[in-house]
N, C-alpha and C. Protein backbone atom coordinates (compact mmCIF):
# COMPACT_ATOMS: atom_id res chain seq x y z
N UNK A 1 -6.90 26.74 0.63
CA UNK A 1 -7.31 25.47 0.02
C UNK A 1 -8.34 25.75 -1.05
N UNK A 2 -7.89 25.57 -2.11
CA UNK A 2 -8.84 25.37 -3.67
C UNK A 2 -9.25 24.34 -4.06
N UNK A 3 -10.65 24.60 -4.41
CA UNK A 3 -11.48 23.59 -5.49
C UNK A 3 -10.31 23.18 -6.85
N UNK A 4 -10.37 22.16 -7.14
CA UNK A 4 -9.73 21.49 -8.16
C UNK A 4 -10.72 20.70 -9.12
N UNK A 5 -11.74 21.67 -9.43
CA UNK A 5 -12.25 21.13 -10.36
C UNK A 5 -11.59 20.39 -11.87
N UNK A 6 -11.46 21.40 -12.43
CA UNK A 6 -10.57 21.04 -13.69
C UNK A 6 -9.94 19.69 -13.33
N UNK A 7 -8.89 19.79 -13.04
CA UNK A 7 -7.81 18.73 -12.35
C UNK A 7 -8.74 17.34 -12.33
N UNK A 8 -9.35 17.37 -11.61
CA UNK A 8 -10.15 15.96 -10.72
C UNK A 8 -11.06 15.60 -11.65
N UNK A 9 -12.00 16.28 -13.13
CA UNK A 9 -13.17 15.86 -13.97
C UNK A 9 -11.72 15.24 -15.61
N UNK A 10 -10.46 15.48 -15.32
CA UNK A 10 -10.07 15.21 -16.26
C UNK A 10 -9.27 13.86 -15.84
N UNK A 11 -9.40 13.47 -14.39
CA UNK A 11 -8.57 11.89 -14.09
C UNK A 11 -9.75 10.92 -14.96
N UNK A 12 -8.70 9.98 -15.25
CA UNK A 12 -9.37 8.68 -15.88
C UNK A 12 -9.44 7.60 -14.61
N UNK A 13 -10.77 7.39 -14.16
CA UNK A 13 -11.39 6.01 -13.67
C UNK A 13 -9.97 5.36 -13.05
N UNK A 14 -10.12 5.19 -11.64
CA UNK A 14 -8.68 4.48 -11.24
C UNK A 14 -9.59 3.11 -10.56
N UNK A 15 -9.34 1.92 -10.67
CA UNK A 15 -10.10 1.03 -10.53
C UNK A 15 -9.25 -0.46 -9.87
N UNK A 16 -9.62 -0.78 -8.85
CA UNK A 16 -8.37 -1.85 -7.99
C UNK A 16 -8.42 -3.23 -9.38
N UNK A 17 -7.22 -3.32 -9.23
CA UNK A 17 -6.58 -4.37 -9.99
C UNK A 17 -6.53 -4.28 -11.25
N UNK A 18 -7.14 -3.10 -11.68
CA UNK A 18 -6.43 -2.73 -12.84
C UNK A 18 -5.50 -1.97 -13.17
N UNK A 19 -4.68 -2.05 -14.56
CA UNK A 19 -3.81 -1.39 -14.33
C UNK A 19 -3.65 0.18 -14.30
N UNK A 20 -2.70 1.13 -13.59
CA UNK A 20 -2.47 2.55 -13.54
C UNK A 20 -2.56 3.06 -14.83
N UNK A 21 -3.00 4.30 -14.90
CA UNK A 21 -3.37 5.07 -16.31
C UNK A 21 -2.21 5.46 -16.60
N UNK A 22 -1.65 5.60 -15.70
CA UNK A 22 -0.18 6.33 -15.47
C UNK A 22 0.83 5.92 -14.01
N UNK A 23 2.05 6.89 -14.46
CA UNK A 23 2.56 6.26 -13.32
C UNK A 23 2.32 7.61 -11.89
N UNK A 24 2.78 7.35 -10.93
CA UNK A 24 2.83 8.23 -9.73
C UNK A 24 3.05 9.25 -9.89
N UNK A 25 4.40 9.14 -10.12
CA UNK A 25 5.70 10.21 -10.36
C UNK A 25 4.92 11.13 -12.00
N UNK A 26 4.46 10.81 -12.76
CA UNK A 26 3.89 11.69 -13.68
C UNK A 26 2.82 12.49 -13.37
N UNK A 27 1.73 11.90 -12.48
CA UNK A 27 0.63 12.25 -11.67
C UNK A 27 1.00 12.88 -10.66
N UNK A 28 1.88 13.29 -9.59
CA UNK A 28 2.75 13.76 -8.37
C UNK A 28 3.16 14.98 -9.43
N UNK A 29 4.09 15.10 -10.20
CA UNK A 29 4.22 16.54 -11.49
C UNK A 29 3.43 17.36 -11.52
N UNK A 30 2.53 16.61 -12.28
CA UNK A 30 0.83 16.89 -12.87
C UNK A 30 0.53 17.50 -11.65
N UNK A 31 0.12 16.93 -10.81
CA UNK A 31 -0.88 17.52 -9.75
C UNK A 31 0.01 19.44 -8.92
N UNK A 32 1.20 19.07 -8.74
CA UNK A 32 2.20 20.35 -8.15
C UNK A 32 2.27 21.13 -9.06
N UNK A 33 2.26 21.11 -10.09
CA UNK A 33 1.71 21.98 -11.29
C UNK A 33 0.77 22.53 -11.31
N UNK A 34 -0.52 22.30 -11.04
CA UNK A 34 -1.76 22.73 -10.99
C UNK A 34 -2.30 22.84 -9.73
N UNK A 35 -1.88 22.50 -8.76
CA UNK A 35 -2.35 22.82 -7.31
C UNK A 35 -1.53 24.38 -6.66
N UNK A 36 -2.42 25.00 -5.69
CA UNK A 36 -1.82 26.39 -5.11
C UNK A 36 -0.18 25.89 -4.72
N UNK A 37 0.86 26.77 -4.09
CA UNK A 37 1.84 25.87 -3.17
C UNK A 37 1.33 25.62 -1.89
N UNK A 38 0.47 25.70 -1.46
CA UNK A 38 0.38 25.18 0.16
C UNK A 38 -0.13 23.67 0.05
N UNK A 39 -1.24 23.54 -0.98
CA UNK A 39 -1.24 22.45 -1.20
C UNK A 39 -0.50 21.43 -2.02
N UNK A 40 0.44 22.39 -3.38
CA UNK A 40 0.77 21.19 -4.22
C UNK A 40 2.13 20.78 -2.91
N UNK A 41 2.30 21.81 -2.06
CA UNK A 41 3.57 20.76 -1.26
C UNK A 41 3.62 19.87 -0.53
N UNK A 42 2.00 19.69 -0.39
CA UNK A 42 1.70 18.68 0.96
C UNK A 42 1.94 17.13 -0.50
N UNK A 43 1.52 17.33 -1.47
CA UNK A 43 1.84 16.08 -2.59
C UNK A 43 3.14 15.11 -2.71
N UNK A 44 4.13 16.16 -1.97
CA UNK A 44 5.30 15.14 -1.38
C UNK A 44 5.50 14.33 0.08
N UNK A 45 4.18 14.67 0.73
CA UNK A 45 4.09 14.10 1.54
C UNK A 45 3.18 12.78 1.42
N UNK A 46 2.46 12.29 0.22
CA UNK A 46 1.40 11.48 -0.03
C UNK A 46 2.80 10.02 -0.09
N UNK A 47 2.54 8.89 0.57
CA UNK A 47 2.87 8.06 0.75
C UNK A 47 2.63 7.02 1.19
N UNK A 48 3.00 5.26 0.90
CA UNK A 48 2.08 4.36 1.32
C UNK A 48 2.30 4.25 2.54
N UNK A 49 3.81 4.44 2.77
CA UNK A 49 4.32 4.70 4.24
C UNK A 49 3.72 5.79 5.49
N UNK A 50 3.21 5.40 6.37
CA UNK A 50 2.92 6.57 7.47
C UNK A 50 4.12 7.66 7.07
N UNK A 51 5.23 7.08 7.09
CA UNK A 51 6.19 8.18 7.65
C UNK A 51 7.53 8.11 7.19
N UNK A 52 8.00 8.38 5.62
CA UNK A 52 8.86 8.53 4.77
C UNK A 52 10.24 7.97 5.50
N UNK A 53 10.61 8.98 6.64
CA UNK A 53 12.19 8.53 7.21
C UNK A 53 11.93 7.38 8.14
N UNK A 54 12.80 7.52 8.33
CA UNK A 54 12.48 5.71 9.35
C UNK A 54 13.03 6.39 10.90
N UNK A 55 13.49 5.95 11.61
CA UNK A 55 13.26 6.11 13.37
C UNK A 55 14.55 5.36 13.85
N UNK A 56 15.61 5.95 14.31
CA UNK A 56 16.56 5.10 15.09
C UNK A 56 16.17 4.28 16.50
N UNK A 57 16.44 3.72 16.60
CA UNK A 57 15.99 2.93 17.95
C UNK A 57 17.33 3.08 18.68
N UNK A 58 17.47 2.57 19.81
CA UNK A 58 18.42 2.72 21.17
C UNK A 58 19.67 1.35 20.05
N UNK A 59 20.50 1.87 20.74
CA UNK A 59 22.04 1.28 20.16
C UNK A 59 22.09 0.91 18.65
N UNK A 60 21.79 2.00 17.96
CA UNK A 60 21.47 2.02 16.83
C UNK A 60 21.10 1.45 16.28
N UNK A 61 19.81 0.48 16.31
CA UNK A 61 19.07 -0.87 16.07
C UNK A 61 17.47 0.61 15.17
N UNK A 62 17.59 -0.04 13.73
CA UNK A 62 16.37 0.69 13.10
C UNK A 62 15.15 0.14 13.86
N UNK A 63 14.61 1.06 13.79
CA UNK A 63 12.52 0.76 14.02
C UNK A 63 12.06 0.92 13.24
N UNK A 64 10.79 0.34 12.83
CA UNK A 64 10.27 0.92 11.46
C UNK A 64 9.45 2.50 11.78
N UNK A 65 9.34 2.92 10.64
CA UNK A 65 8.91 4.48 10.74
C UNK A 65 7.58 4.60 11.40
N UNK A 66 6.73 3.55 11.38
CA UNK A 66 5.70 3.61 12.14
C UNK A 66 5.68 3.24 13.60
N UNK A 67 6.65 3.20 14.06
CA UNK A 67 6.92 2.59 15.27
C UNK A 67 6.41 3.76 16.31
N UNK A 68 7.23 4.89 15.65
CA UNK A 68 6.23 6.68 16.63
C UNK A 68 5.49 7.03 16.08
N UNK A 69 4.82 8.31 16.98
CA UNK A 69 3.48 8.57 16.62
C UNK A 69 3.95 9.68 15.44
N UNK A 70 3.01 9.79 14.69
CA UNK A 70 3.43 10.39 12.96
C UNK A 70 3.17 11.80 13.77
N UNK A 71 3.76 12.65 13.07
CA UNK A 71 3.88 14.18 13.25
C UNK A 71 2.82 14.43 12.27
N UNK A 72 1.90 16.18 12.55
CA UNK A 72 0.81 16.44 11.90
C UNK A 72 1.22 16.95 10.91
N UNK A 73 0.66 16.71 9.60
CA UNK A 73 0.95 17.63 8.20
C UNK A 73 0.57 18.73 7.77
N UNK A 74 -0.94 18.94 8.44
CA UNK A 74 -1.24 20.29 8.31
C UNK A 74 -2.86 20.05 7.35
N UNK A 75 -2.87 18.68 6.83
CA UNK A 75 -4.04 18.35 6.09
C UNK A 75 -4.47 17.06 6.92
N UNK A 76 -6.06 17.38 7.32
CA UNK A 76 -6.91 16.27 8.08
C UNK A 76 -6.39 15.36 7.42
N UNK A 77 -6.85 14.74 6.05
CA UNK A 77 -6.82 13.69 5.04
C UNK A 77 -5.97 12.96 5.24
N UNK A 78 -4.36 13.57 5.30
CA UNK A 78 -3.23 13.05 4.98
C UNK A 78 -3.05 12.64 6.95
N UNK A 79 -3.41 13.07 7.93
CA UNK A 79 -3.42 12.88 9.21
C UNK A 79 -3.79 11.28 9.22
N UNK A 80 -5.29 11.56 8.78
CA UNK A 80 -6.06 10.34 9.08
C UNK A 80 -5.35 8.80 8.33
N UNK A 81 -4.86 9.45 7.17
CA UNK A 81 -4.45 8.16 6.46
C UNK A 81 -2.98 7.55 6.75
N UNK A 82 -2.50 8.26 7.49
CA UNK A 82 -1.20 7.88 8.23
C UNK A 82 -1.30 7.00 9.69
N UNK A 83 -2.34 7.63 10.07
CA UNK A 83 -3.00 7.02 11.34
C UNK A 83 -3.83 5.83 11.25
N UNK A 84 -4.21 6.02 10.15
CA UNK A 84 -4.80 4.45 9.47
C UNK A 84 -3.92 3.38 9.16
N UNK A 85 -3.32 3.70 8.34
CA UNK A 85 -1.68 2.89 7.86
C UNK A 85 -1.06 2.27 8.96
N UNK A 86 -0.95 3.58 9.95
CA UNK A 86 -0.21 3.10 11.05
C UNK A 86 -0.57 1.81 12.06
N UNK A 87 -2.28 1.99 12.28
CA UNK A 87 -2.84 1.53 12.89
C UNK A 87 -2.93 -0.45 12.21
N UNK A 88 -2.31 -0.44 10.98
CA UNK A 88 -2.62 -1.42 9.73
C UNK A 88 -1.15 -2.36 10.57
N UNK A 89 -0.23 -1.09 10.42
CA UNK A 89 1.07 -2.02 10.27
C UNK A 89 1.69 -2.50 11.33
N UNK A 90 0.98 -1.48 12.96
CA UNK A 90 0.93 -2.19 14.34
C UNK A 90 0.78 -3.60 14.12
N UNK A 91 -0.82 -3.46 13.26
CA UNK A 91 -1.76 -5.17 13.99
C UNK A 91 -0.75 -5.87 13.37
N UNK A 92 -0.63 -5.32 12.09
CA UNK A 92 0.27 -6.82 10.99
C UNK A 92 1.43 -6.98 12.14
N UNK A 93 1.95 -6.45 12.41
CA UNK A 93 3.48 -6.39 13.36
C UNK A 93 3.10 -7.45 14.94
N UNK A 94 2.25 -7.10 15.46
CA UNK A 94 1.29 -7.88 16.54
C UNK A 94 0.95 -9.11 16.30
N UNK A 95 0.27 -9.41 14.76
CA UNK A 95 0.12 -11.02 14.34
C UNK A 95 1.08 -11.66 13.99
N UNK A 96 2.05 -11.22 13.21
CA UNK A 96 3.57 -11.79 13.37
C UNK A 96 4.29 -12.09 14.69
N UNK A 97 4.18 -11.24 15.48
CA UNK A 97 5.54 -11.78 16.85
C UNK A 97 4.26 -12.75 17.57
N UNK A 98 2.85 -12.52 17.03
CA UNK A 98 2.37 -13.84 18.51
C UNK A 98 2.61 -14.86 17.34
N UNK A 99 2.35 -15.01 16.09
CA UNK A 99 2.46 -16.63 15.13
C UNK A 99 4.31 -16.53 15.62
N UNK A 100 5.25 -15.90 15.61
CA UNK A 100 6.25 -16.02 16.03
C UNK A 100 6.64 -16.47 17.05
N UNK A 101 5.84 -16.21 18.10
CA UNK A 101 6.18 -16.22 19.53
C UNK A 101 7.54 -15.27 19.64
N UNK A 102 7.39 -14.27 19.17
CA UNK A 102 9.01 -13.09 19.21
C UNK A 102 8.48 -11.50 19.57
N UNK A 103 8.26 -11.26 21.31
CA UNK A 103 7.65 -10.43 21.43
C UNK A 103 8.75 -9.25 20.22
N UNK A 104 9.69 -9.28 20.33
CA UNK A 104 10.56 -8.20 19.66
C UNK A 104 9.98 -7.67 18.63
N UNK A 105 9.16 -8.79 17.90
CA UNK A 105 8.91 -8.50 16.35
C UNK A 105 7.90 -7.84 16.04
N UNK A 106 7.34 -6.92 17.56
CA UNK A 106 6.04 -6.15 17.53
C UNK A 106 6.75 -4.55 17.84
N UNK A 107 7.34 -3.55 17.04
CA UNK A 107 8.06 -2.22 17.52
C UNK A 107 7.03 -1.78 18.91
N UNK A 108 5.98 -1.55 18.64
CA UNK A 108 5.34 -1.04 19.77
C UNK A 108 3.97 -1.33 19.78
N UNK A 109 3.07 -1.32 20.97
CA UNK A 109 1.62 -1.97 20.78
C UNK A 109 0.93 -1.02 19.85
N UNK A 110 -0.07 -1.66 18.63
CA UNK A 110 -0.99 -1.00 18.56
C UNK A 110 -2.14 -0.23 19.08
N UNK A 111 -2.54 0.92 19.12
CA UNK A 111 -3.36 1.90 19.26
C UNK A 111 -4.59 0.94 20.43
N UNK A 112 -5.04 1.43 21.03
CA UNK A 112 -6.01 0.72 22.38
C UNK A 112 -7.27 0.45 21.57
N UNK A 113 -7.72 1.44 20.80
CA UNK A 113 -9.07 1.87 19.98
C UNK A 113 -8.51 1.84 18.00
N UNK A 114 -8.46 0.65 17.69
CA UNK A 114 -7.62 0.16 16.44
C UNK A 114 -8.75 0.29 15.34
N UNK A 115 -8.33 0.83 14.60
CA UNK A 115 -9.52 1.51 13.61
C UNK A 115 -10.02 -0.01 13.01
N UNK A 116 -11.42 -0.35 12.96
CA UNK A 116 -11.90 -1.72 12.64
C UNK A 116 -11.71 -2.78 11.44
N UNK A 117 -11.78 -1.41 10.18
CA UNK A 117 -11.14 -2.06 9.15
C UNK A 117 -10.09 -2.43 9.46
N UNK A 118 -9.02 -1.83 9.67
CA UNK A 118 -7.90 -2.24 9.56
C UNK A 118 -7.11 -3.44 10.65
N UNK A 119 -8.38 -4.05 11.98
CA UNK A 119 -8.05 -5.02 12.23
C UNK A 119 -8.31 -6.06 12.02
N UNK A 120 -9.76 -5.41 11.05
CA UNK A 120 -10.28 -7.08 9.98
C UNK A 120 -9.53 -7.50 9.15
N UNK A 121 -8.73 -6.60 8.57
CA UNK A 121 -8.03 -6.70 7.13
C UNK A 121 -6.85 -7.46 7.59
N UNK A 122 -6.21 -7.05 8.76
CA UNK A 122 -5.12 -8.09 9.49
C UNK A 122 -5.41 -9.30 9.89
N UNK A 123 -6.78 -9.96 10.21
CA UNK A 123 -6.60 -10.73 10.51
C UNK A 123 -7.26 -11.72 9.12
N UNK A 124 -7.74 -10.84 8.54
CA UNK A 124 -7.98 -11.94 7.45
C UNK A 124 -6.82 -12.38 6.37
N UNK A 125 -6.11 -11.11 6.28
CA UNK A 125 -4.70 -11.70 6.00
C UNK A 125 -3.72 -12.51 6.85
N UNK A 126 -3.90 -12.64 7.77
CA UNK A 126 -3.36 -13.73 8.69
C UNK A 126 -3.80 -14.70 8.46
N UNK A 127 -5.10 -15.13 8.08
CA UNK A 127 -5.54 -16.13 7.42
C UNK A 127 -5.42 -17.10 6.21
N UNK A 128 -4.51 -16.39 5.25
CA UNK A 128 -4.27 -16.99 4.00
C UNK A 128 -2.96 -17.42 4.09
N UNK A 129 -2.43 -18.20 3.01
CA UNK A 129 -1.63 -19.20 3.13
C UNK A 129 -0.17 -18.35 2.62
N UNK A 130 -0.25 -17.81 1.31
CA UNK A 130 1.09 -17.04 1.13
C UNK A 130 0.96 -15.64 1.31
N UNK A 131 2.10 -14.88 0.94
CA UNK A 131 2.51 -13.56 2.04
C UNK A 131 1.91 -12.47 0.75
N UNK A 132 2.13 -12.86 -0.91
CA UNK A 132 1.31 -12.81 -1.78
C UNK A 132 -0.27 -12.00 -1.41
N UNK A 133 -1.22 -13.78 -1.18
CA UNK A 133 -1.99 -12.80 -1.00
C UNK A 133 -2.49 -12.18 0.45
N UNK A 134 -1.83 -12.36 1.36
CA UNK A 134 -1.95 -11.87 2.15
C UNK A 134 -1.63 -10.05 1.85
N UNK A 135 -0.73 -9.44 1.13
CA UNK A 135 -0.29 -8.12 0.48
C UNK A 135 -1.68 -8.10 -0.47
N UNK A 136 -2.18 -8.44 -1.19
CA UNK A 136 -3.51 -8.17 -2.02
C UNK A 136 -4.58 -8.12 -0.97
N UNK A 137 -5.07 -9.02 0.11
CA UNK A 137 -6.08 -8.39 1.19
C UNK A 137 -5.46 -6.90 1.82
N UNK A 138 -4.09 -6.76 2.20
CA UNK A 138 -4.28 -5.92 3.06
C UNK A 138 -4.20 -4.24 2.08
N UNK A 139 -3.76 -4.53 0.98
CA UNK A 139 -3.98 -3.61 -0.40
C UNK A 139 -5.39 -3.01 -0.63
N UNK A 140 -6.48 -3.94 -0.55
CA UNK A 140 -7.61 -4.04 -0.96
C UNK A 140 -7.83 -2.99 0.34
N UNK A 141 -8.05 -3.44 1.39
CA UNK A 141 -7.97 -2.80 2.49
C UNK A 141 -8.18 -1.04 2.75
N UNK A 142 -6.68 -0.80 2.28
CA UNK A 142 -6.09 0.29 1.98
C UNK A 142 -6.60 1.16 1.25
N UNK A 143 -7.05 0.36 -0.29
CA UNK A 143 -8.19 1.11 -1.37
C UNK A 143 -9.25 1.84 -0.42
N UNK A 144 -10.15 0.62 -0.04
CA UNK A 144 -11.37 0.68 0.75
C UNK A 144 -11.34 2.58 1.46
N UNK A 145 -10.00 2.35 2.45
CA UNK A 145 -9.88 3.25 3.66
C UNK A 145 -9.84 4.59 2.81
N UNK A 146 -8.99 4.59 1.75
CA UNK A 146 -8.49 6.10 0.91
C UNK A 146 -10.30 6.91 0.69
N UNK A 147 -10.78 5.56 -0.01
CA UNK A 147 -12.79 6.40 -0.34
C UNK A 147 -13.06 6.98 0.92
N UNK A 148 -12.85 5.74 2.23
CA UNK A 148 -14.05 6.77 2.62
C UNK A 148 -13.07 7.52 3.89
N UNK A 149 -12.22 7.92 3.71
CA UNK A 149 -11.19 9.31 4.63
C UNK A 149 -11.36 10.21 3.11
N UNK A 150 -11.00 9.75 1.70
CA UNK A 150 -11.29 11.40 1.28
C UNK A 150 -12.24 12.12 1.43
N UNK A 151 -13.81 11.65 2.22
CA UNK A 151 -14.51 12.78 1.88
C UNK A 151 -16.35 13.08 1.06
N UNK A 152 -16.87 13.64 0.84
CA UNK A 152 -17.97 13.63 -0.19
C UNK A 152 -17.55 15.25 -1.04
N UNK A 153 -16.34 15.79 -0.76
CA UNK A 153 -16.43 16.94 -1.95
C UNK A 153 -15.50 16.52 -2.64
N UNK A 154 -15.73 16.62 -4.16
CA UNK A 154 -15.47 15.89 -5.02
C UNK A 154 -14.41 16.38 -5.87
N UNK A 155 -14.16 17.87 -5.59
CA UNK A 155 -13.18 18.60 -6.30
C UNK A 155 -12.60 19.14 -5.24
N UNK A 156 -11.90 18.84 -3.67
CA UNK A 156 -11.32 19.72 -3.28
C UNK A 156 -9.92 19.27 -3.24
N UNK A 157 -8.84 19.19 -2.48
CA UNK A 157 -7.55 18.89 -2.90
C UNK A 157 -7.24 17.44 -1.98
N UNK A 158 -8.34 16.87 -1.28
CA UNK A 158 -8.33 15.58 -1.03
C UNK A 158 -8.33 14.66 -2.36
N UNK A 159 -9.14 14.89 -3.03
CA UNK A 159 -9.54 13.87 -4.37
C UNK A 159 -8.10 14.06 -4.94
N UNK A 160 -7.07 14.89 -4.87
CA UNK A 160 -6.05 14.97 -5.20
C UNK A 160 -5.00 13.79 -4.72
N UNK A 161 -5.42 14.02 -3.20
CA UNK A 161 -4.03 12.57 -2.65
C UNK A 161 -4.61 11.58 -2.43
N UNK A 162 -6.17 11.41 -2.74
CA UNK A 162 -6.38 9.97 -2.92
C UNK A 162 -6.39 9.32 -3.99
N UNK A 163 -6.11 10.48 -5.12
CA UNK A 163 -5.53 9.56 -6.11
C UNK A 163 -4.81 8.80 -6.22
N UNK A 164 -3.45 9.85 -6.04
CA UNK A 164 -2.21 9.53 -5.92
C UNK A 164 -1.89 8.09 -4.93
N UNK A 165 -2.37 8.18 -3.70
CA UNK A 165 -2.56 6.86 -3.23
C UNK A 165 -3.03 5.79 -3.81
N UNK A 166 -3.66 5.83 -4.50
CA UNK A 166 -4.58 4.88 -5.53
C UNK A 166 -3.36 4.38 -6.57
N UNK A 167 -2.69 5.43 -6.97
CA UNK A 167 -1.86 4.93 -8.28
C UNK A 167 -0.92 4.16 -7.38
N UNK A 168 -0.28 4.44 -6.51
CA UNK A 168 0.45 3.68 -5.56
C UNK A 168 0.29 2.72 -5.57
N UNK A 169 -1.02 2.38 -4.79
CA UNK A 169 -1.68 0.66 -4.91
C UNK A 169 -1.17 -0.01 -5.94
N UNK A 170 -1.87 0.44 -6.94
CA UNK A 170 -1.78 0.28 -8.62
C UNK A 170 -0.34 -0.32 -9.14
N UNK A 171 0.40 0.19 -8.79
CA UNK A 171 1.97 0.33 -8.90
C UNK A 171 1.97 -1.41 -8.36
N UNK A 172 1.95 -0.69 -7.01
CA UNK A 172 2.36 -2.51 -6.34
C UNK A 172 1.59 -3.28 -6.84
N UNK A 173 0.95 -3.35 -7.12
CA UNK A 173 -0.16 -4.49 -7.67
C UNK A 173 0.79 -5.29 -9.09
N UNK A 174 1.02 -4.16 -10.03
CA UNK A 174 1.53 -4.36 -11.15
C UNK A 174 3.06 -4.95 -10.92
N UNK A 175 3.22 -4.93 -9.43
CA UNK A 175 4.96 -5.51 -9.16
C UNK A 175 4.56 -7.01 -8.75
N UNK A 176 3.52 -7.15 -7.87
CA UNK A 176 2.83 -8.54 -7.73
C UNK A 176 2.84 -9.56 -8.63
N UNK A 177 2.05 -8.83 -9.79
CA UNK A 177 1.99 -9.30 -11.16
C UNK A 177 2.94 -9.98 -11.68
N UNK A 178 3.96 -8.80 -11.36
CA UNK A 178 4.95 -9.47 -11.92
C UNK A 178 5.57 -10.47 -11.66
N UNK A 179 5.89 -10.29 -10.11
CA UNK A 179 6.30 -11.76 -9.64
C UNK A 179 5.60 -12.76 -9.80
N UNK A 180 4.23 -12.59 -9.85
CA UNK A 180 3.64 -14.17 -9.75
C UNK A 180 3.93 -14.64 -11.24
N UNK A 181 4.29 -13.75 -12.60
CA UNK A 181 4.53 -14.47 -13.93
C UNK A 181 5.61 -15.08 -13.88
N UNK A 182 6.67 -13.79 -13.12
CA UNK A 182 7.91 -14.72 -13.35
C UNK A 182 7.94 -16.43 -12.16
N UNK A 183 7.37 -16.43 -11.44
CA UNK A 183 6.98 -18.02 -10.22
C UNK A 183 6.76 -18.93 -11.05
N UNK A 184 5.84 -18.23 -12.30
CA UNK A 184 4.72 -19.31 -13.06
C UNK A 184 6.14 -19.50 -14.75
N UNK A 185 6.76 -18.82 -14.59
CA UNK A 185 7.48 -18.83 -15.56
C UNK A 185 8.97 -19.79 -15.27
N UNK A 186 9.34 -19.77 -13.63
CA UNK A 186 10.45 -20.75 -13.61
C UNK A 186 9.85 -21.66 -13.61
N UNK A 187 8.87 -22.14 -13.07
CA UNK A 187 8.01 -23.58 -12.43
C UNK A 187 7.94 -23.89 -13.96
N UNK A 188 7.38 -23.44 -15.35
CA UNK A 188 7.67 -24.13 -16.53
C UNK A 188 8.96 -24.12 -17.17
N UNK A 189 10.05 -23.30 -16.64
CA UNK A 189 11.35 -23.62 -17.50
C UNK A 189 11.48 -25.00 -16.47
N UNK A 190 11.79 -24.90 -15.32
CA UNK A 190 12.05 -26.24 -14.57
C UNK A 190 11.24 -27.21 -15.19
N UNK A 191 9.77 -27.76 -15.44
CA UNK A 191 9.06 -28.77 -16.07
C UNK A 191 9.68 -28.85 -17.53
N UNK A 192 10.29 -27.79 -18.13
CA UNK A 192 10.68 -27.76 -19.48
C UNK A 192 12.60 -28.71 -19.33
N UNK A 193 12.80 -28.33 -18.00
CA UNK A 193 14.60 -28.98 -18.24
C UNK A 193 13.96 -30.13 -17.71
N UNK A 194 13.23 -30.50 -16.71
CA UNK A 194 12.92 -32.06 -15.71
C UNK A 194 12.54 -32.59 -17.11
N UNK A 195 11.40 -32.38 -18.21
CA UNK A 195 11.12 -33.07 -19.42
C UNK A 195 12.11 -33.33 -20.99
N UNK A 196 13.00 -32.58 -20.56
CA UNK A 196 14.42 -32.79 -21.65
C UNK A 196 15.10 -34.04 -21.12
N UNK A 197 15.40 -33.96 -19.86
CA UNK A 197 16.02 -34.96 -19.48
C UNK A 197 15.78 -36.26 -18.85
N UNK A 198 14.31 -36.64 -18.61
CA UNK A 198 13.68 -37.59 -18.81
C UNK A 198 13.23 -37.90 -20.37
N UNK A 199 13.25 -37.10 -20.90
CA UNK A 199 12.34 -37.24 -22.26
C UNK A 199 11.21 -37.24 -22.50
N UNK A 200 10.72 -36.90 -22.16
CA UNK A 200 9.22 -36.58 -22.08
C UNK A 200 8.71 -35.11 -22.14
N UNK A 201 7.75 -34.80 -23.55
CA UNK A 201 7.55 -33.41 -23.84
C UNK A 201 6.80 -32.77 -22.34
N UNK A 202 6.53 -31.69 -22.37
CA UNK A 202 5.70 -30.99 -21.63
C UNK A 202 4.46 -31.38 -21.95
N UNK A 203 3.34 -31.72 -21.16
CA UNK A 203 2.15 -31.49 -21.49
C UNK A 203 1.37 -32.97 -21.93
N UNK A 204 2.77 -33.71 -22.17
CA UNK A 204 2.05 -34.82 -22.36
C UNK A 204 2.39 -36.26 -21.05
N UNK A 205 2.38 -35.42 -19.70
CA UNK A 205 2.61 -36.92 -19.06
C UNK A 205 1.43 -37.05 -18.07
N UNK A 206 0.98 -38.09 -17.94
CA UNK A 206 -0.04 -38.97 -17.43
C UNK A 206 0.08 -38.91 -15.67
């Protein structure tokens, strides 16, 4: 495991809700390029998902990938943040089947000792009204957890996959975006056909 100085003093400022400097997949390159191989290979393992493949369940019914316990990678960092995730997508899974009343809709109980952020972040997203921002609390969340599991050394090959996690965020955020323009964009073609055919411009009814 190598210092990555170079690498890590030449990222540009990654900052929640704004947009990515870049995309993943250019940064994921970048980084396996310049990292040893023991580490640039663990970079295909950086994901928002605990656990890339997903999990068959009994009579061939899917589970989600977090449903078992994640296998070790070989890097603390990437351990902890899977175990975090995991621990995220239990609770969310837990507050759904009880507002459900559908024990089914919980794959398996969350963890006994549930890492704290991540059962505040569930329930305060349980709290809001659309699923929207309920995905922006539990995002925010996520940011939060990446700072403080990478660490206080500043160039070693953690600052590496918490980037990359970061641009991730970033990514979805910018897909959010998008949907909420295009929401805000039918809701005025619809006010734009409802005002053709009453007659009445946009903008001007009482």
């Amino acid at each position: 495991m190598g210092s990555y100085y170079y690498l890590a003093a030449q990222l540009p400022t990654l900052v929640y809700g704004q947009p990515a400097p870049m995309t993943s997949a250019r940064f994921r390159d970048l980084a396996k390029s310049l990292m040893n191989p023991g580490d640039g290979a663990l970079v295909d393992l950086i994901s928002l998902d605990p656990e890339q493949s997903g999990v068959e369940g009994g009579a061939g019914e899917a589970k989600p990938s977090y449903s078992e316990n994640i296998p070790r990678s070989g890097c603390e960092f990437i351990d902890k943040w899977r175990e975090w995730e995991r621990a995220l997508r239990l609770n969310v899974a837990r507050f759904r089947a009880q507002r459900t009343k559908r024990d089914s809709a919980a794959p398996v109980d969350p963890p006994a000792q549930p890492l704290e952020a991540a059962l505040a972040a569930v329930k305060a997203a349980a709290a809001v009204e659309t699923p929207l921002e309920a995905e922006i609390i539990l995002d925010k969340a996520r940011w939060d957890a990446i700072g403080e599991l990478q660490g206080l050394d500043a160039f070693d090959r953690n600052i590496v996959y918490a980037y990359l996690l970061k641009l991730l965020i970033l990514e979805r955020r910018s897909l959010f975006k998008t949907e909420e323009g295009f929401k805000e964009y039918k809701s005025l073609y619809a006010a734009i056909l409802e005002g053709a055919q009453s007659g009445v411009p946009v903008g001007e009814r009482t």
